[in-house]
PDB file of N, CA and C in Angstrom:
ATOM      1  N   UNK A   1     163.617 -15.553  11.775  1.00  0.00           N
ATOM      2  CA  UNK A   1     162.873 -15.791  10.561  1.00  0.00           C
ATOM      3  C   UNK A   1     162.644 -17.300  10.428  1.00  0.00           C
ATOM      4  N   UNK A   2     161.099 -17.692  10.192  1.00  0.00           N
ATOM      5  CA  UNK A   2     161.302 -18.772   9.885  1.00  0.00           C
ATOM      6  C   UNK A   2     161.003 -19.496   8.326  1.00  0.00           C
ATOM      7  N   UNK A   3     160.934 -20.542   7.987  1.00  0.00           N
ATOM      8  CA  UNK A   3     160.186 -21.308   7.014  1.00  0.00           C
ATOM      9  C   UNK A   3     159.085 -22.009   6.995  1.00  0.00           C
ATOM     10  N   UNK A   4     157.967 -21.894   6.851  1.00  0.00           N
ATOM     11  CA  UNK A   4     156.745 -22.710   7.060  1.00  0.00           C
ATOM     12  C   UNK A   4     156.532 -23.907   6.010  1.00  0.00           C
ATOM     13  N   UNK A   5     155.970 -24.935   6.195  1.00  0.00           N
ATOM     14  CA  UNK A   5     156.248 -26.172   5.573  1.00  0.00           C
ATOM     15  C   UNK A   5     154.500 -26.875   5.480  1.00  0.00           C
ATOM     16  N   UNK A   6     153.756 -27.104   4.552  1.00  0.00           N
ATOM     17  CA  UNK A   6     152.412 -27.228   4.692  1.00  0.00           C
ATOM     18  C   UNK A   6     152.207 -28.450   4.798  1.00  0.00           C
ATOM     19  N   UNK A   7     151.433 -29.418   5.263  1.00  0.00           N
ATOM     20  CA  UNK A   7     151.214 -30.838   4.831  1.00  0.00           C
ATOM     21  C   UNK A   7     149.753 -31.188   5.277  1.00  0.00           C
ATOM     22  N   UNK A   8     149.202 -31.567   3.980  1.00  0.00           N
ATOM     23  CA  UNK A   8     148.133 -31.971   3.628  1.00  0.00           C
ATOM     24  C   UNK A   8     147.537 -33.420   4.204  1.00  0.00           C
ATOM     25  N   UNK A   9     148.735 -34.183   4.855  1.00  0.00           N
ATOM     26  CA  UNK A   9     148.128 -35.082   5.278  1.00  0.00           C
ATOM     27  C   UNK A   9     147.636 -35.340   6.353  1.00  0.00           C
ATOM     28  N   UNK A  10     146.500 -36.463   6.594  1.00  0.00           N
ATOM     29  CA  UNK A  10     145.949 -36.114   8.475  1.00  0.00           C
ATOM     30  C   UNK A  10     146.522 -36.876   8.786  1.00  0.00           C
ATOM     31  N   UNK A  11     147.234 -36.424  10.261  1.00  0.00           N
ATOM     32  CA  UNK A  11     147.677 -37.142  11.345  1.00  0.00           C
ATOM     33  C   UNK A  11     147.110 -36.543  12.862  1.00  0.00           C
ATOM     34  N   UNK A  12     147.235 -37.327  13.613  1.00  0.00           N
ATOM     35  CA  UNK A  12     147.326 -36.660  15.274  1.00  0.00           C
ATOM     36  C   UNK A  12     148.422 -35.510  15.014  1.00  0.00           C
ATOM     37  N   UNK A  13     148.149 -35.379  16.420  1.00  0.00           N
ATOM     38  CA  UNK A  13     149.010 -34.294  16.738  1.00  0.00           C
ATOM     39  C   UNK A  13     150.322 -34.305  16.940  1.00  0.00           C
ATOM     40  N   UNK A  14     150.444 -35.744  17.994  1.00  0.00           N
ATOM     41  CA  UNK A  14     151.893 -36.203  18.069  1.00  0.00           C
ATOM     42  C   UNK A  14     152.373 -36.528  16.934  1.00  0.00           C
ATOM     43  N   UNK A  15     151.811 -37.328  16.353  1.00  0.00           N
ATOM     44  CA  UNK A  15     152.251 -37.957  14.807  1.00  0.00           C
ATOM     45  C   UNK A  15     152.769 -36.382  13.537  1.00  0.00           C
ATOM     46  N   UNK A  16     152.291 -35.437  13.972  1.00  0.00           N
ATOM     47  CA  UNK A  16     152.526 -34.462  12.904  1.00  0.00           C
ATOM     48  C   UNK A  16     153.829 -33.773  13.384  1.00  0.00           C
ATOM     49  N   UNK A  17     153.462 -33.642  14.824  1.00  0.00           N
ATOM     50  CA  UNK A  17     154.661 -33.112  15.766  1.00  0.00           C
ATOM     51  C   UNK A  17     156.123 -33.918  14.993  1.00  0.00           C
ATOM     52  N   UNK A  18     155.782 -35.598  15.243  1.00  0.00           N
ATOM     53  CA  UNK A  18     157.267 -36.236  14.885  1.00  0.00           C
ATOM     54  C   UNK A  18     157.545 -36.344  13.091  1.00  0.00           C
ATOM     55  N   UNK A  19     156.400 -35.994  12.863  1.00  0.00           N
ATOM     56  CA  UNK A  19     156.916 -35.625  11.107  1.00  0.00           C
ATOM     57  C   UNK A  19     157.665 -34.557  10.874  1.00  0.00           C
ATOM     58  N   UNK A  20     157.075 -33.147  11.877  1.00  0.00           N
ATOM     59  CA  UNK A  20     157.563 -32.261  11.458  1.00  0.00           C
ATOM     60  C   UNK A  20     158.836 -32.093  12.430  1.00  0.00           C
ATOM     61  N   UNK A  21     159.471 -32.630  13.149  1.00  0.00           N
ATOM     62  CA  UNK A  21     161.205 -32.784  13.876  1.00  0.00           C
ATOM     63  C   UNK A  21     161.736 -34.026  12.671  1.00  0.00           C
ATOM     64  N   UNK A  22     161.201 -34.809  11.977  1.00  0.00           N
ATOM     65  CA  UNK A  22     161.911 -35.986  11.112  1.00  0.00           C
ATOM     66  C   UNK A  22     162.267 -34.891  10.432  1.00  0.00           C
ATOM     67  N   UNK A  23     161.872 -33.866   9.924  1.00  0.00           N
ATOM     68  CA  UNK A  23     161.865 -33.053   8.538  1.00  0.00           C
ATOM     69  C   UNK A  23     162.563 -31.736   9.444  1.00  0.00           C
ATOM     70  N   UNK A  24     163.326 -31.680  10.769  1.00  0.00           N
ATOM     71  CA  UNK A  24     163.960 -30.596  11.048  1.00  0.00           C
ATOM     72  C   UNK A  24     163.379 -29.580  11.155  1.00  0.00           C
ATOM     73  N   UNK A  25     161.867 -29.618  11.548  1.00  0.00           N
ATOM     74  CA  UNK A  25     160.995 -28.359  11.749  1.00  0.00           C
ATOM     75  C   UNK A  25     160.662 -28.798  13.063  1.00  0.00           C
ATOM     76  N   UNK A  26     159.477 -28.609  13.493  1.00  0.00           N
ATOM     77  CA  UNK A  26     158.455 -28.592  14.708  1.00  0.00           C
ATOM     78  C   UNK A  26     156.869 -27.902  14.035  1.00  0.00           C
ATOM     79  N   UNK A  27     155.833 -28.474  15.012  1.00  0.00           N
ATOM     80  CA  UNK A  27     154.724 -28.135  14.413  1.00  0.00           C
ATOM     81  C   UNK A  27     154.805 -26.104  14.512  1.00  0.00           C
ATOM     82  N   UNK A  28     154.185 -25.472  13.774  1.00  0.00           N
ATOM     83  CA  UNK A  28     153.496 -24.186  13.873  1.00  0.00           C
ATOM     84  C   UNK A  28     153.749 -23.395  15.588  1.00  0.00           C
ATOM     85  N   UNK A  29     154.750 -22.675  16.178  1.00  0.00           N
ATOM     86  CA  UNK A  29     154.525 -21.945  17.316  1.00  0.00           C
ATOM     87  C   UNK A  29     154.001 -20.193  17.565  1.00  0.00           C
ATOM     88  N   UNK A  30     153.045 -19.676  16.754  1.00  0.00           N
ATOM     89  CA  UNK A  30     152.869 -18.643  16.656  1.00  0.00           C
ATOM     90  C   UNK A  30     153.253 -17.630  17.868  1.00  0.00           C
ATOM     91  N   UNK A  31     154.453 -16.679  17.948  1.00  0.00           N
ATOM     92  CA  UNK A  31     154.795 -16.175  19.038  1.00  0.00           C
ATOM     93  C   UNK A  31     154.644 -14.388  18.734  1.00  0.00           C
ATOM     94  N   UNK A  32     154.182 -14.146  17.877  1.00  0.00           N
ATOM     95  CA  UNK A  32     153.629 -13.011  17.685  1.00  0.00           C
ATOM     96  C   UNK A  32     152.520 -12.251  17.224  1.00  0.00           C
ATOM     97  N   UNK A  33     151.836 -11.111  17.133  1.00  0.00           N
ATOM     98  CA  UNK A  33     150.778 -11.314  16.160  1.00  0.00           C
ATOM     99  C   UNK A  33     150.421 -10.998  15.106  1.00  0.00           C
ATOM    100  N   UNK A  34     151.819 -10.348  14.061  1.00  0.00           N
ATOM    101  CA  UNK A  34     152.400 -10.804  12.345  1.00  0.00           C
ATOM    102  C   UNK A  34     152.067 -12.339  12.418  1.00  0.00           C
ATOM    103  N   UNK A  35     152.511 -12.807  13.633  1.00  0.00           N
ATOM    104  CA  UNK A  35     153.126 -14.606  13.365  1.00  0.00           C
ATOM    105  C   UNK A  35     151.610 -14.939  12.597  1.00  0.00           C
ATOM    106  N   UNK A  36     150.652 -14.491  13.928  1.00  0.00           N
ATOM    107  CA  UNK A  36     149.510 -15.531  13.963  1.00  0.00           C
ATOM    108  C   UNK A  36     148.780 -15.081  12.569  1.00  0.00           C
ATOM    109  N   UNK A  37     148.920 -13.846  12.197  1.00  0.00           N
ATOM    110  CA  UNK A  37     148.114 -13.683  10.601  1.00  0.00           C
ATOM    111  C   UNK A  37     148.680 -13.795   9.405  1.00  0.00           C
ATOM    112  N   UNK A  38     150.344 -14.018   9.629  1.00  0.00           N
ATOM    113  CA  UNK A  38     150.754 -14.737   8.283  1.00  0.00           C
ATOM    114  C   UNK A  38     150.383 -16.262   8.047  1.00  0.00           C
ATOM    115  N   UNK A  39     150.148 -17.026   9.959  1.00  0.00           N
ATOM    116  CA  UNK A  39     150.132 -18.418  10.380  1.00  0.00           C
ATOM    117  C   UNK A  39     148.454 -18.524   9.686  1.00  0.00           C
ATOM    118  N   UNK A  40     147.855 -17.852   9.757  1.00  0.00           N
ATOM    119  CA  UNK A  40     146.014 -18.017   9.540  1.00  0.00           C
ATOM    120  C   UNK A  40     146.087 -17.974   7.925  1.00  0.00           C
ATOM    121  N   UNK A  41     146.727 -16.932   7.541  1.00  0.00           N
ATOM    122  CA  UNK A  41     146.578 -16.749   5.762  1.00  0.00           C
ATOM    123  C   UNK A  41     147.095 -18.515   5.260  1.00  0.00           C
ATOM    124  N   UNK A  42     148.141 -19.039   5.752  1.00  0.00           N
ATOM    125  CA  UNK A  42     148.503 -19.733   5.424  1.00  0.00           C
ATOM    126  C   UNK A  42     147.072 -21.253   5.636  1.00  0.00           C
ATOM    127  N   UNK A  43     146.340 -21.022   6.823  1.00  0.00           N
ATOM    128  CA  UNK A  43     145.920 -22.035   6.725  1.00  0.00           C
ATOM    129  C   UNK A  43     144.373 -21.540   6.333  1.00  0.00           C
ATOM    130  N   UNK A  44     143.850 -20.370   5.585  1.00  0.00           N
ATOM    131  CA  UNK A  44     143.329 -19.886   4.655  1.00  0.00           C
ATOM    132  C   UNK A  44     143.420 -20.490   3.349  1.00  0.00           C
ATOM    133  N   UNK A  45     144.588 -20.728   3.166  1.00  0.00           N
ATOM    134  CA  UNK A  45     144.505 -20.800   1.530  1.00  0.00           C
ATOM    135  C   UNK A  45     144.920 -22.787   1.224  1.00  0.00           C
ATOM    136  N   UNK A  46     144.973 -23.621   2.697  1.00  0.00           N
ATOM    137  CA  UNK A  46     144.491 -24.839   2.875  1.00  0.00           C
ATOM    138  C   UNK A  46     143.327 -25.121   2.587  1.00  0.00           C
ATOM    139  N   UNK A  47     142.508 -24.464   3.180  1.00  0.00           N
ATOM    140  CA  UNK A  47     140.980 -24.673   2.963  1.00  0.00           C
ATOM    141  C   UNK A  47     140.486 -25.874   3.748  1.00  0.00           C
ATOM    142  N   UNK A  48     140.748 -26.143   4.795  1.00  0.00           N
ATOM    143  CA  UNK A  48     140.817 -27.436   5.402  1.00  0.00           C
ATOM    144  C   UNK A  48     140.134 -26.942   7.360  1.00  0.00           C
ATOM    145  N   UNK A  49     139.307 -27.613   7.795  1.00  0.00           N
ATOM    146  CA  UNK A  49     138.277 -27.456   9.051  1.00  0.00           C
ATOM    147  C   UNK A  49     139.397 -26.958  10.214  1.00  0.00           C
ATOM    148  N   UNK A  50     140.260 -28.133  10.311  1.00  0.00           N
ATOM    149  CA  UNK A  50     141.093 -27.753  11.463  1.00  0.00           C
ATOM    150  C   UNK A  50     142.712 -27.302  10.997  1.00  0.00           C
ATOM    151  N   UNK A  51     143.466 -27.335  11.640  1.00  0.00           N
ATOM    152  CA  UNK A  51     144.829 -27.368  11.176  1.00  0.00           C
ATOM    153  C   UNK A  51     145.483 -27.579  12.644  1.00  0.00           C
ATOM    154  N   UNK A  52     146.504 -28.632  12.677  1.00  0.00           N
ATOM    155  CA  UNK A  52     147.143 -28.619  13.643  1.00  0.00           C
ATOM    156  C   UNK A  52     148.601 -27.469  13.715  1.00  0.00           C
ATOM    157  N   UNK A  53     148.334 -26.186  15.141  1.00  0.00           N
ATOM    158  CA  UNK A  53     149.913 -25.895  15.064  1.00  0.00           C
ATOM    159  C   UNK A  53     150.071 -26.535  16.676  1.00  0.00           C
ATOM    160  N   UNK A  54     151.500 -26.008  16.941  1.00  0.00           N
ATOM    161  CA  UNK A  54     152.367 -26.538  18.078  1.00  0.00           C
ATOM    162  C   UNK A  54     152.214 -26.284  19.855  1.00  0.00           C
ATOM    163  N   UNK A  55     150.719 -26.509  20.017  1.00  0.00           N
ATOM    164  CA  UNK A  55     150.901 -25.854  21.258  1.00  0.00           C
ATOM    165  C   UNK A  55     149.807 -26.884  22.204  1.00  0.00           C
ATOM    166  N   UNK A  56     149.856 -27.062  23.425  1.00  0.00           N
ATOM    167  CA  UNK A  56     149.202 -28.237  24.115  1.00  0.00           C
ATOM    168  C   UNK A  56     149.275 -28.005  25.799  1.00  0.00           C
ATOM    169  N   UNK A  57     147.949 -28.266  26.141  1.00  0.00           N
ATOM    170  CA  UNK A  57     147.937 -28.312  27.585  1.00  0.00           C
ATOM    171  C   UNK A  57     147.577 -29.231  28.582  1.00  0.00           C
ATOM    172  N   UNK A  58     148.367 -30.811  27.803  1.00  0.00           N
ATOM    173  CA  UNK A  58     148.286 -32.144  28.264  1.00  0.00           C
ATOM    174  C   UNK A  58     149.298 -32.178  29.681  1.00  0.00           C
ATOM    175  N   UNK A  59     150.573 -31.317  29.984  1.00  0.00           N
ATOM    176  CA  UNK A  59     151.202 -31.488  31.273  1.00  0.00           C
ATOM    177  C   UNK A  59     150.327 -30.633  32.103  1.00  0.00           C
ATOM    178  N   UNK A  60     149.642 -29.577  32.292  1.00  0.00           N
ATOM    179  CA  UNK A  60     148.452 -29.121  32.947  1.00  0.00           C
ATOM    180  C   UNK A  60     147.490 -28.474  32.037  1.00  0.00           C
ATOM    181  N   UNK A  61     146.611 -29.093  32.518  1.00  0.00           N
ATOM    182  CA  UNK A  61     145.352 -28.510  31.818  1.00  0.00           C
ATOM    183  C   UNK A  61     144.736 -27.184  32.250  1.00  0.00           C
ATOM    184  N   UNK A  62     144.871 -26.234  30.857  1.00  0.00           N
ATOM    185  CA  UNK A  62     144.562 -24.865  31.469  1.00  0.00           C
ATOM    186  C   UNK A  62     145.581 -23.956  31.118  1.00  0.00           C
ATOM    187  N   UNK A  63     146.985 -25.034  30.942  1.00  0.00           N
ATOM    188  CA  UNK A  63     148.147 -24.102  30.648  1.00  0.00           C
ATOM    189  C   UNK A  63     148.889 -24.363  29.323  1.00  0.00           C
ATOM    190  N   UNK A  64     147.758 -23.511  28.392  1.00  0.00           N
ATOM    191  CA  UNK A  64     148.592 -24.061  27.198  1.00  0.00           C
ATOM    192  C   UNK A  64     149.829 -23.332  26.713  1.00  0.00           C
ATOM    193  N   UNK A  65     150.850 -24.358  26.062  1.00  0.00           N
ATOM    194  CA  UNK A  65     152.418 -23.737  26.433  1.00  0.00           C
ATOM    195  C   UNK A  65     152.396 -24.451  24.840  1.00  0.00           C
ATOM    196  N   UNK A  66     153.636 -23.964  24.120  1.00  0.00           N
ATOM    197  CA  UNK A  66     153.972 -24.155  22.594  1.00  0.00           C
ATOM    198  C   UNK A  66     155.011 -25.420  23.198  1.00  0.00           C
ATOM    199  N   UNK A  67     154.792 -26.369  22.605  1.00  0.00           N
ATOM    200  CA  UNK A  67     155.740 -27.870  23.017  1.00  0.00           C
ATOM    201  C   UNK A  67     157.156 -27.713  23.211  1.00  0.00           C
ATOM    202  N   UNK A  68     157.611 -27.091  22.014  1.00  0.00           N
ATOM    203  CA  UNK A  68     159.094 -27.074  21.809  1.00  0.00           C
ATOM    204  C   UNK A  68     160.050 -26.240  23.165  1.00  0.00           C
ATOM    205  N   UNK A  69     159.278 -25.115  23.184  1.00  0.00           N
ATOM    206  CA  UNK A  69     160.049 -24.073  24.687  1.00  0.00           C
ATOM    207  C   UNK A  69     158.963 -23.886  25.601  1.00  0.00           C
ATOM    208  N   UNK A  70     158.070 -24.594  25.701  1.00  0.00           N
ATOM    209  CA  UNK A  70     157.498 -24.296  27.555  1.00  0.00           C
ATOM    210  C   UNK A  70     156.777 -23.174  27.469  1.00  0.00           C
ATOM    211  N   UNK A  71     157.033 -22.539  26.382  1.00  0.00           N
ATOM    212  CA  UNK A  71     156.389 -21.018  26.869  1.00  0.00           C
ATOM    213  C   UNK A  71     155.095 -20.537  26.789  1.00  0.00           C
ATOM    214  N   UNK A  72     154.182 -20.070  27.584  1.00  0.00           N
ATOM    215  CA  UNK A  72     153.125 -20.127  27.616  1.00  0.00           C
ATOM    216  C   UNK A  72     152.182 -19.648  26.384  1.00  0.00           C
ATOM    217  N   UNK A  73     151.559 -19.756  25.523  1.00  0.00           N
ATOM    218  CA  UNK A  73     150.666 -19.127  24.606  1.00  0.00           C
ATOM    219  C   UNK A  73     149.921 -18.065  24.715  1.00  0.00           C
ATOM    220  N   UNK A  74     150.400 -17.353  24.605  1.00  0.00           N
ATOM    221  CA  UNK A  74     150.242 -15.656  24.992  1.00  0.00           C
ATOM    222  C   UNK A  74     149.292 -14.811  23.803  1.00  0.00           C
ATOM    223  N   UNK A  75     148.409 -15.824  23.046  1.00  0.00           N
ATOM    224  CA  UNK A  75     147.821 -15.075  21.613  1.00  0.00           C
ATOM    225  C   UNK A  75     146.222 -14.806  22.816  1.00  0.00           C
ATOM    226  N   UNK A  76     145.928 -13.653  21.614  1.00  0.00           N
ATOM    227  CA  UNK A  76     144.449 -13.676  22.299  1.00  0.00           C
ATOM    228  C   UNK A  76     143.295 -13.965  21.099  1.00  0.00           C
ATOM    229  N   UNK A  77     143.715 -14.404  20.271  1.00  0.00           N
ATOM    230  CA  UNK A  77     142.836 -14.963  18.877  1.00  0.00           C
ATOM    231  C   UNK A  77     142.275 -16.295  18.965  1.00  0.00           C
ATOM    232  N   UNK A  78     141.548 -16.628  20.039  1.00  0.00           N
ATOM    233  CA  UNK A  78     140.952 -17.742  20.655  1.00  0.00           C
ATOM    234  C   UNK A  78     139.337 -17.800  19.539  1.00  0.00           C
ATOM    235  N   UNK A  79     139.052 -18.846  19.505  1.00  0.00           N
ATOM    236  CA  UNK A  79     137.514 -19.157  18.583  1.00  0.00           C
ATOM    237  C   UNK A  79     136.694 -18.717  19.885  1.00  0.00           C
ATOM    238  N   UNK A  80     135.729 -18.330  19.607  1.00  0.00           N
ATOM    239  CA  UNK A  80     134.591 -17.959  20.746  1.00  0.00           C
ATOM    240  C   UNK A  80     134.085 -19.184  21.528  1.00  0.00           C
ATOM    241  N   UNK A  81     134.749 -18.758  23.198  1.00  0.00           N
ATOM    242  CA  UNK A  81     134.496 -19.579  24.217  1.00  0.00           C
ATOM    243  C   UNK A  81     135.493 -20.648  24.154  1.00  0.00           C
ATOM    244  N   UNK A  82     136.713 -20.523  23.827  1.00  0.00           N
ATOM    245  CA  UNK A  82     138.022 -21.712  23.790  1.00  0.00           C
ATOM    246  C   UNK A  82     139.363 -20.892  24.681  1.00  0.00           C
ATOM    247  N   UNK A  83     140.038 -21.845  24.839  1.00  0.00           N
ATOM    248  CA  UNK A  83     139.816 -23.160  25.013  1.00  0.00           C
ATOM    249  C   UNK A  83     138.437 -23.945  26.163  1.00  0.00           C
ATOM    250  N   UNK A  84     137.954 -24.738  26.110  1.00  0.00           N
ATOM    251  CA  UNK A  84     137.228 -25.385  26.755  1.00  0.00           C
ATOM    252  C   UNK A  84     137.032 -26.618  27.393  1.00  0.00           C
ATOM    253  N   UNK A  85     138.324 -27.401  26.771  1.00  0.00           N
ATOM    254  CA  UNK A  85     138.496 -28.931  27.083  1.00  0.00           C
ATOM    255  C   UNK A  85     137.243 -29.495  26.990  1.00  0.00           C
ATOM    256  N   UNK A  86     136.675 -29.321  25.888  1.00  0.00           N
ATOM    257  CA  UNK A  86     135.506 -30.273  25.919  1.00  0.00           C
ATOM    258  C   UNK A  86     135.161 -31.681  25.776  1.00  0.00           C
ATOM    259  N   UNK A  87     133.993 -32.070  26.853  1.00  0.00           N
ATOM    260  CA  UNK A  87     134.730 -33.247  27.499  1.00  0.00           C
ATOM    261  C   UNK A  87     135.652 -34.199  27.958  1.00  0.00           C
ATOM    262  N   UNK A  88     136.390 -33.022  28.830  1.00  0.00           N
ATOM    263  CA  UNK A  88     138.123 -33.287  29.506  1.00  0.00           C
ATOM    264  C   UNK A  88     138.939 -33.627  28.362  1.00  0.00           C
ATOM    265  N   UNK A  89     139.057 -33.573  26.772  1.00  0.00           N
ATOM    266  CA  UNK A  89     139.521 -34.169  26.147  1.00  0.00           C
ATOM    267  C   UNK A  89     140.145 -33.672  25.078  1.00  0.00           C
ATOM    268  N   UNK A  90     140.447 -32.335  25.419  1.00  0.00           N
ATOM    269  CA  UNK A  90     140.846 -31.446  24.143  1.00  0.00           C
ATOM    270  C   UNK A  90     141.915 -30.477  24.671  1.00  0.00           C
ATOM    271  N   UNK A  91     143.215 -31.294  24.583  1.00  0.00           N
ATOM    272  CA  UNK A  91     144.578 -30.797  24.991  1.00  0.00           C
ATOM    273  C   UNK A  91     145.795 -30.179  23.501  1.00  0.00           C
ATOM    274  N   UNK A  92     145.208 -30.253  22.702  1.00  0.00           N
ATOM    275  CA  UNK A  92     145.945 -29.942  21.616  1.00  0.00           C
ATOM    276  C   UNK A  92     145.828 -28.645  20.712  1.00  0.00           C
ATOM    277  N   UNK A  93     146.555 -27.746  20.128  1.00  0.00           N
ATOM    278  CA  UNK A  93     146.246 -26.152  19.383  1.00  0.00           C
ATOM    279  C   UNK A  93     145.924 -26.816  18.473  1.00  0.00           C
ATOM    280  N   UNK A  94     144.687 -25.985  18.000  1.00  0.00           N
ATOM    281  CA  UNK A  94     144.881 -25.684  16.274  1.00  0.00           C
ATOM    282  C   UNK A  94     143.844 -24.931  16.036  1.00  0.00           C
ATOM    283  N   UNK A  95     143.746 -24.756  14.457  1.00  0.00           N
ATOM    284  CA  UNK A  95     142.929 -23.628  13.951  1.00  0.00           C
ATOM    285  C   UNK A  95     141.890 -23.697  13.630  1.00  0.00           C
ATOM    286  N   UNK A  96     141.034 -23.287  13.490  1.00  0.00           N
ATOM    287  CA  UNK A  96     140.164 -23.758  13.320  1.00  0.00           C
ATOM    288  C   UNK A  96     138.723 -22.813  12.017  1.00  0.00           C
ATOM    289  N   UNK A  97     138.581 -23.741  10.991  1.00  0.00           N
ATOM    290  CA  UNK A  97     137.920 -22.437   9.986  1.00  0.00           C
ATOM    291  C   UNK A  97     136.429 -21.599   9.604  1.00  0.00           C
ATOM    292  N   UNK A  98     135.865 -22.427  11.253  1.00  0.00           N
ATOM    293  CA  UNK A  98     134.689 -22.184  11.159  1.00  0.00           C
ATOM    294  C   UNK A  98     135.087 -20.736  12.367  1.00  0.00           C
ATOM    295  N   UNK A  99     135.832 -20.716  12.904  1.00  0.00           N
ATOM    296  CA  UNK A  99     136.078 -19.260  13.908  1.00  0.00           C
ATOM    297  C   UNK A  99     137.587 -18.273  12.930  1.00  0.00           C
ATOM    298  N   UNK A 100     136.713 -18.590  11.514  1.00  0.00           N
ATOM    299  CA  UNK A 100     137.892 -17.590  10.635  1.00  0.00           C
ATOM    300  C   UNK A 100     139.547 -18.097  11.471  1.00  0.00           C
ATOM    301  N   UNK A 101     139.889 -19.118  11.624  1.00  0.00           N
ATOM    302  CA  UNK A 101     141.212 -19.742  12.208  1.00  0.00           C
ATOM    303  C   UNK A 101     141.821 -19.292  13.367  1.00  0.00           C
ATOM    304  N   UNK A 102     141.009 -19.083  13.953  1.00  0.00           N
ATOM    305  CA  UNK A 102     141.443 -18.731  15.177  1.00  0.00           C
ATOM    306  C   UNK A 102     141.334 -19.627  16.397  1.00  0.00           C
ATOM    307  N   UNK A 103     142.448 -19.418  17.455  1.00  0.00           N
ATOM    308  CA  UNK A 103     142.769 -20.422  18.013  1.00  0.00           C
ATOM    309  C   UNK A 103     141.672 -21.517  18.675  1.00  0.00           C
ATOM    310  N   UNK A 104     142.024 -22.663  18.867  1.00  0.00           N
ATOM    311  CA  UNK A 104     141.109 -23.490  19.317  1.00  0.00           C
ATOM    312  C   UNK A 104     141.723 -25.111  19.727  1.00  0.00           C
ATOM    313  N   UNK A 105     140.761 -24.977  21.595  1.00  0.00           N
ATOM    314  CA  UNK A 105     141.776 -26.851  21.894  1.00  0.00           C
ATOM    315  C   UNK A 105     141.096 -27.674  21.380  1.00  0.00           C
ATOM    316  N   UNK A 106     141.520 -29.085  20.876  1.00  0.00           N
ATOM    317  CA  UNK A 106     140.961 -29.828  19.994  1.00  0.00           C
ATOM    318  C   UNK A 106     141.544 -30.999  20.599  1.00  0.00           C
ATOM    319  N   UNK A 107     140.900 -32.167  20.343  1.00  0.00           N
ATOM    320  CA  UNK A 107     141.664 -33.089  21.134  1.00  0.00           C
ATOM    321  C   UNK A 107     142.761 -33.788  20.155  1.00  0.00           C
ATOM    322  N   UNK A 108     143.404 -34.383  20.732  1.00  0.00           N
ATOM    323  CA  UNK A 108     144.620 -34.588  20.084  1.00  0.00           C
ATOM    324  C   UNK A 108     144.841 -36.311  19.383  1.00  0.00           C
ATOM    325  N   UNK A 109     143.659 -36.523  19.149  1.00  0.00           N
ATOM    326  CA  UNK A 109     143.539 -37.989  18.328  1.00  0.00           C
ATOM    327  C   UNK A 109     143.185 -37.578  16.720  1.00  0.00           C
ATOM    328  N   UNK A 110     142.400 -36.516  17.290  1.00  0.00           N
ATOM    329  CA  UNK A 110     141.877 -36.144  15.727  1.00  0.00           C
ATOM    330  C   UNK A 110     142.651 -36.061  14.579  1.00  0.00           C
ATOM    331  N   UNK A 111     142.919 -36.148  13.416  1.00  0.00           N
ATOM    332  CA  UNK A 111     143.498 -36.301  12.088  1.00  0.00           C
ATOM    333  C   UNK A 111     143.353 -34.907  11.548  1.00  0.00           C
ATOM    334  N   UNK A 112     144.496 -33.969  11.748  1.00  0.00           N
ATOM    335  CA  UNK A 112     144.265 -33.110  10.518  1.00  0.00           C
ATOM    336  C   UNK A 112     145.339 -32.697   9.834  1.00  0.00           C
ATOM    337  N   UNK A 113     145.489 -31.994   8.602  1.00  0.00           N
ATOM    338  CA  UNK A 113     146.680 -31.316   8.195  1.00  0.00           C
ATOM    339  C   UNK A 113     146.965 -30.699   9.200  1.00  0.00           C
ATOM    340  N   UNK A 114     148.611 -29.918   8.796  1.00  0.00           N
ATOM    341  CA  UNK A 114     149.357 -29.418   9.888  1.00  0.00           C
ATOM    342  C   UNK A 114     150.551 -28.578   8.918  1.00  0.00           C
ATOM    343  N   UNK A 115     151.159 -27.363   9.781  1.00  0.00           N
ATOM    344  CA  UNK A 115     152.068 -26.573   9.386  1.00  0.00           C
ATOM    345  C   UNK A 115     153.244 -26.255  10.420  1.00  0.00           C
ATOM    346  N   UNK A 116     154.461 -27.140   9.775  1.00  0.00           N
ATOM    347  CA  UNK A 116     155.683 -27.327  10.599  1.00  0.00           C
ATOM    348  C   UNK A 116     156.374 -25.517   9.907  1.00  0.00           C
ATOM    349  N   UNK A 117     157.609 -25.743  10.939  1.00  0.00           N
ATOM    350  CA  UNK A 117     157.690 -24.449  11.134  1.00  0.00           C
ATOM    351  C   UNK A 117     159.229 -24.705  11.334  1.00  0.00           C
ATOM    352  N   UNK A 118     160.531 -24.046  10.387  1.00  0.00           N
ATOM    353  CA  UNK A 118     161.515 -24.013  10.805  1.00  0.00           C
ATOM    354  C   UNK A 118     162.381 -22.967  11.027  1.00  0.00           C
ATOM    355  N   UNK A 119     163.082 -22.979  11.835  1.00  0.00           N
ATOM    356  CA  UNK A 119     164.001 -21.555  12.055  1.00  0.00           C
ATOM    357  C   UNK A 119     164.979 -21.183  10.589  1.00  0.00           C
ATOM    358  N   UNK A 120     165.185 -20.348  10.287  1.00  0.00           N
ATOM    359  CA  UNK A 120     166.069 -20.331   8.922  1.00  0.00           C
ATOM    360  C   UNK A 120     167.331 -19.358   9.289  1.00  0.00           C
TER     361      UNK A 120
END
């Protein structure tokens, strides 16, 4: 079971990542698919373009894995035609609200809210 933790403010990805371990969470790892539609309602009722959660395919590209355990991202709620690395440059998860929040790589400079995630 976990606790989800919302934050409204924009950061990168890394930068949200180390907010959300300062605060004893980690970003968003959706590992089921309850996870991913309690994880979407939640960034539903943000109301916000992107949302950063926890998952990245900056150690190979192609293999996106949730940061914290390696493990590969196994959802199939991808935005239409993603991931895509568009223009080699989009190694980072998140949601995205123009594909109703569904998954999408984004590059990882971009500034957005984010939803840390703790074990309880």
């Amino acid at each position: 079971m976990s606790q989800y933790f919302l934050d409204y403010t924009r950061k990168t990805w890394i930068n949200a990542q180390i907010d959300c371990l300062n605060n004893g969470s980690k970003l968003t790892e959706i590992e089921t698919v309850e996870e991913y539609y309690f994880v979407k309602s939640i960034a539903d009722e943000m109301d916000t373009d992107y949302v950063h959660i926890g998952g990245t395919d900056a150690f190979e590209e192609g293999n996106m894995i949730w940061w914290s355990t390696c493990q590969r991202v196994n959802l199939i709620h991808w935005s239409s035609n993603q991931p895509d690395n568009y223009l080699n440059d989009e190694h980072c998860l998140n949601l995205c609200k123009a594909e109703d929040y569904k998954l999408n790589d984004g590059n990882c400079q971009s500034e957005y809210p984010f939803i840390c995630e703790r074990s309880v």
